[in-house]
N, C-alpha and C. Protein backbone atom coordinates (compact mmCIF):
# COMPACT_ATOMS: atom_id res chain seq x y z
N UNK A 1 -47.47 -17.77 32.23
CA UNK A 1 -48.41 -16.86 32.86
C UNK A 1 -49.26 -17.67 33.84
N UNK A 2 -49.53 -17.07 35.04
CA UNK A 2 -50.16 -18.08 36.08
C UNK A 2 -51.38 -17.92 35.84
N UNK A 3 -52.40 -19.06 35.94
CA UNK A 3 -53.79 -18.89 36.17
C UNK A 3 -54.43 -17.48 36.23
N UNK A 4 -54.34 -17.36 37.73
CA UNK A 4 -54.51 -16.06 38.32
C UNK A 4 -54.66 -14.87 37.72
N UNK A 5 -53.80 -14.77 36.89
CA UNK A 5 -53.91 -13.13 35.89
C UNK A 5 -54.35 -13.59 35.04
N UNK A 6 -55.01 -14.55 34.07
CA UNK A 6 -56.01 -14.87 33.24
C UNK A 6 -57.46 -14.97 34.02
N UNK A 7 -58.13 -14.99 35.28
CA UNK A 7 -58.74 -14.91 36.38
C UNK A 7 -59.47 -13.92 35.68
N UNK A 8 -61.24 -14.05 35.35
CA UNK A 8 -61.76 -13.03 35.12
C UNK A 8 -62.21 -12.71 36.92
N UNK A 9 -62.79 -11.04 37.02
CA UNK A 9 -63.61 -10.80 37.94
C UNK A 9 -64.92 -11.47 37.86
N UNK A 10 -65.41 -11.81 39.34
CA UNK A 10 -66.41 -12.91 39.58
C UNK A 10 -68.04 -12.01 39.19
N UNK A 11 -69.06 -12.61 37.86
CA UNK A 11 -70.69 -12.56 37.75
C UNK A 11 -71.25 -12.31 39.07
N UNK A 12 -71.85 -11.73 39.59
CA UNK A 12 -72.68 -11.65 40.18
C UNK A 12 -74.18 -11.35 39.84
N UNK A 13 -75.06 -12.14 40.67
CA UNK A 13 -76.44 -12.01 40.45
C UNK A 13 -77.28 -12.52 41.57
N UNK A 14 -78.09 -11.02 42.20
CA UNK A 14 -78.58 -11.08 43.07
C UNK A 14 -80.26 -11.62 42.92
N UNK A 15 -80.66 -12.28 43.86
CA UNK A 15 -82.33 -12.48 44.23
C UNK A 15 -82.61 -12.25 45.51
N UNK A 16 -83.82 -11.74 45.65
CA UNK A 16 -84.45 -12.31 46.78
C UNK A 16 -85.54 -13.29 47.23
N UNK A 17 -84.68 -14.18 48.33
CA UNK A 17 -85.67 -15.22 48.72
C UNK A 17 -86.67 -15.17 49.32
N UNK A 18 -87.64 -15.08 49.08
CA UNK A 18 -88.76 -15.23 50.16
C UNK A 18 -89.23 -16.48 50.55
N UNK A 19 -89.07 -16.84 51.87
CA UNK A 19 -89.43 -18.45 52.58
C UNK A 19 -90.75 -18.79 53.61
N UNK A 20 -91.53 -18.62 53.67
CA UNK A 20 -93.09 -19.03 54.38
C UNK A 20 -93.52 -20.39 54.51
N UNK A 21 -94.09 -20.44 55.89
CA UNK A 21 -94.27 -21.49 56.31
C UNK A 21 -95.96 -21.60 56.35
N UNK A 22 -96.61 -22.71 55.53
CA UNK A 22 -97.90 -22.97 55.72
C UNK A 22 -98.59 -23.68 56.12
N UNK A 23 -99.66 -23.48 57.34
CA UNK A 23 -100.22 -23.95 58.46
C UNK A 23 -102.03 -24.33 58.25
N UNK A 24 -102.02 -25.43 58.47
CA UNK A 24 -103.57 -25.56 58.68
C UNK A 24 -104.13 -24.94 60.27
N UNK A 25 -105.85 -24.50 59.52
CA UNK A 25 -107.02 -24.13 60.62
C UNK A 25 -106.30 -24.38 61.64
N UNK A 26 -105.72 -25.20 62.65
CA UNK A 26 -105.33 -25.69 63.48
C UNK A 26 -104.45 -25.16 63.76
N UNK A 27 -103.18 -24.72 63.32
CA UNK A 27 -101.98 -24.01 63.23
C UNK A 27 -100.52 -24.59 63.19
N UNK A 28 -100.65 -26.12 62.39
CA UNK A 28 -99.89 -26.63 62.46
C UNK A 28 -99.49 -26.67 61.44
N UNK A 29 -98.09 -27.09 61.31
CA UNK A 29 -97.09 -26.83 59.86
C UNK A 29 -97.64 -28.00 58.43
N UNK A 30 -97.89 -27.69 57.42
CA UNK A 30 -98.04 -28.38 56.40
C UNK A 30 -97.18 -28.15 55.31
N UNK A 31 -96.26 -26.76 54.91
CA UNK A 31 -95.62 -26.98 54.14
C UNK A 31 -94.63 -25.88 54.20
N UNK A 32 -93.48 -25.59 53.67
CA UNK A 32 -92.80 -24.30 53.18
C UNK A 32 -92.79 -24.39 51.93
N UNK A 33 -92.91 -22.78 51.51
CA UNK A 33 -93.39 -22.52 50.44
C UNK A 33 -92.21 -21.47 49.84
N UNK A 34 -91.69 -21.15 49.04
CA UNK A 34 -90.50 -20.58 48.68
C UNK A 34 -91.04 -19.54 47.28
N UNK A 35 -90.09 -18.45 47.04
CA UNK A 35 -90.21 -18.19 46.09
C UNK A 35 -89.04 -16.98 45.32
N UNK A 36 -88.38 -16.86 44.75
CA UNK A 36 -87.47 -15.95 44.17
C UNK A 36 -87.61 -15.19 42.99
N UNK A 37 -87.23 -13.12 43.49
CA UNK A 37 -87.30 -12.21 42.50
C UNK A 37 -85.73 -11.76 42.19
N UNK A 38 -85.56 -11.84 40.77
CA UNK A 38 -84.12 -11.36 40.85
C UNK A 38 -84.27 -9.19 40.91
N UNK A 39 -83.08 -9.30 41.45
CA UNK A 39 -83.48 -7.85 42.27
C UNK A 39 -83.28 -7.07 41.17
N UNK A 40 -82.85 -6.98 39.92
CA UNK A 40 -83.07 -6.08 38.47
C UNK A 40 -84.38 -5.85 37.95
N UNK A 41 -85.45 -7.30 38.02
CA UNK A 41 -86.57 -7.66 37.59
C UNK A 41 -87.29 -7.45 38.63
N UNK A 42 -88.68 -7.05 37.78
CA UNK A 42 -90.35 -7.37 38.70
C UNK A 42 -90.68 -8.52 38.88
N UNK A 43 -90.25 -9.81 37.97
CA UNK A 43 -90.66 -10.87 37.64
C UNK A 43 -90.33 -11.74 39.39
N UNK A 44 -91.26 -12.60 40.06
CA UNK A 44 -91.26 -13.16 40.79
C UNK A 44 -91.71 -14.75 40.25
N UNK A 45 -90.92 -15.63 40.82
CA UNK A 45 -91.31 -16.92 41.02
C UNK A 45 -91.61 -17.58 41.58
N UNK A 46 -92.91 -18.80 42.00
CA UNK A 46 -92.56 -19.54 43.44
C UNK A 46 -92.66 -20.84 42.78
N UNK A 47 -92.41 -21.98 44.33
CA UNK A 47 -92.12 -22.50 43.55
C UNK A 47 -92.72 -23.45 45.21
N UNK A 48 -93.43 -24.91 44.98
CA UNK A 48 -94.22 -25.66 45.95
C UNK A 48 -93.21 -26.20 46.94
N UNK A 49 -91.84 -26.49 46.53
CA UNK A 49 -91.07 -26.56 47.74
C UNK A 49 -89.61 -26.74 47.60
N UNK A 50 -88.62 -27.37 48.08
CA UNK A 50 -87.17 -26.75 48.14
C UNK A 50 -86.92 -27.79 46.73
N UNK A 51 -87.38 -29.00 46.47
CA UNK A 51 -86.42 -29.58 45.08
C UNK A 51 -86.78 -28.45 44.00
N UNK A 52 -88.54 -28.34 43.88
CA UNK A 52 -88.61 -27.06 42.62
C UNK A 52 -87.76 -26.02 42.54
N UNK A 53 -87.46 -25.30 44.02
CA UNK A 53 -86.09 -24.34 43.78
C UNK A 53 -85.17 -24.53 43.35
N UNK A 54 -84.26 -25.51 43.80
CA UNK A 54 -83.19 -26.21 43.31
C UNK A 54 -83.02 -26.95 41.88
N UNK A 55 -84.56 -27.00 41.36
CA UNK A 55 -84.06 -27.50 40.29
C UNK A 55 -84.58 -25.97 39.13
N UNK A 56 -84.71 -25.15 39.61
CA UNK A 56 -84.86 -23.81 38.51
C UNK A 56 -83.67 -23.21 38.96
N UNK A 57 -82.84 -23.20 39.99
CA UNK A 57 -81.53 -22.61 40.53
C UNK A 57 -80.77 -23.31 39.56
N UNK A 58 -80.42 -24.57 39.38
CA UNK A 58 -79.82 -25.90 38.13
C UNK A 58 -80.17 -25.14 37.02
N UNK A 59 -81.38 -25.13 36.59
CA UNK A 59 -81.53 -24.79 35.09
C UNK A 59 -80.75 -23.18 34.59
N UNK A 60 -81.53 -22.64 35.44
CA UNK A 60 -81.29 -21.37 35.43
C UNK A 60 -79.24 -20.67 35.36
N UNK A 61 -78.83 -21.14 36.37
CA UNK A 61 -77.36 -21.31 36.13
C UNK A 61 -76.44 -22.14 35.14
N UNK A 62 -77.34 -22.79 34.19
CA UNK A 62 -76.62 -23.59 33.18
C UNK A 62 -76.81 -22.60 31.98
N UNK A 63 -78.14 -21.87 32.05
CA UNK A 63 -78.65 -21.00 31.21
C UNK A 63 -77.46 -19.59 30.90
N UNK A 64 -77.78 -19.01 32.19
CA UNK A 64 -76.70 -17.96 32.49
C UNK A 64 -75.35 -18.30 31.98
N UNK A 65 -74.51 -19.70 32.31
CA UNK A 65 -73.60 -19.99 31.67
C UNK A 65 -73.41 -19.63 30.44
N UNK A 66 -74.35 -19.84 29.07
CA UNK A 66 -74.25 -20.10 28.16
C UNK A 66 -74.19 -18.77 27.69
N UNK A 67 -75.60 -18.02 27.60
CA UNK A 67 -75.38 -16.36 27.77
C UNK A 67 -74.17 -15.44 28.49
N UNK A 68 -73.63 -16.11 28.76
CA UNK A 68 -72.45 -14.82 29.21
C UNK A 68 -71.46 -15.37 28.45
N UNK A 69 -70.49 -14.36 27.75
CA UNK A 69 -69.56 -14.15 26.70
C UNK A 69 -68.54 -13.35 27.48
N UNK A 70 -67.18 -14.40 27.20
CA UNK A 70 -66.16 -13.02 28.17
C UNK A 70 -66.32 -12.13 27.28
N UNK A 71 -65.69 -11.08 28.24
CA UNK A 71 -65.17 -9.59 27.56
C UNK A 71 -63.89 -9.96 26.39
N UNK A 72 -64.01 -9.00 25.51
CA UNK A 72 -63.22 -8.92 24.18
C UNK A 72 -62.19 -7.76 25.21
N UNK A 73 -60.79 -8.25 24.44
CA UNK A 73 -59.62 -7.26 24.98
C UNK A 73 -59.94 -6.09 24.25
């Protein structure tokens, strides 16, 4: 039997990113600021800049891994 037909259909799980850029009195750039709601949930996160994302995107997808159980035939 090839791979392929043992092939589950692909998890999906949507967020939205929200990305802002923050400026001192002056109007010059000091930081981007990030933050993600998954689109099922109210729950929003931010997070001070792109490693904090990346490393709750890491956690978070190792998590999900574990919690999902294939389907029973």
């Amino acid at each position: 039997m090839s791979v392929l037909n043992n092939a589950r259909s692909p998890v999906y799980h949507h967020f939205v990113l929200l990305v802002w850029e923050e400026r001192d009195s002056a109007g010059r750039h000091v930081t981007w600021r990030f933050s993600l709601q998954d689109s099922q949930k109210e729950a929003r996160v931010g997070f001070k800049d792109v490693d904090e994302l990346k490393a709750y995107l890491e956690s978070w997808m190792k998590k999900s891994i574990v919690n999902i159980s294939p389907k029973e035939n």
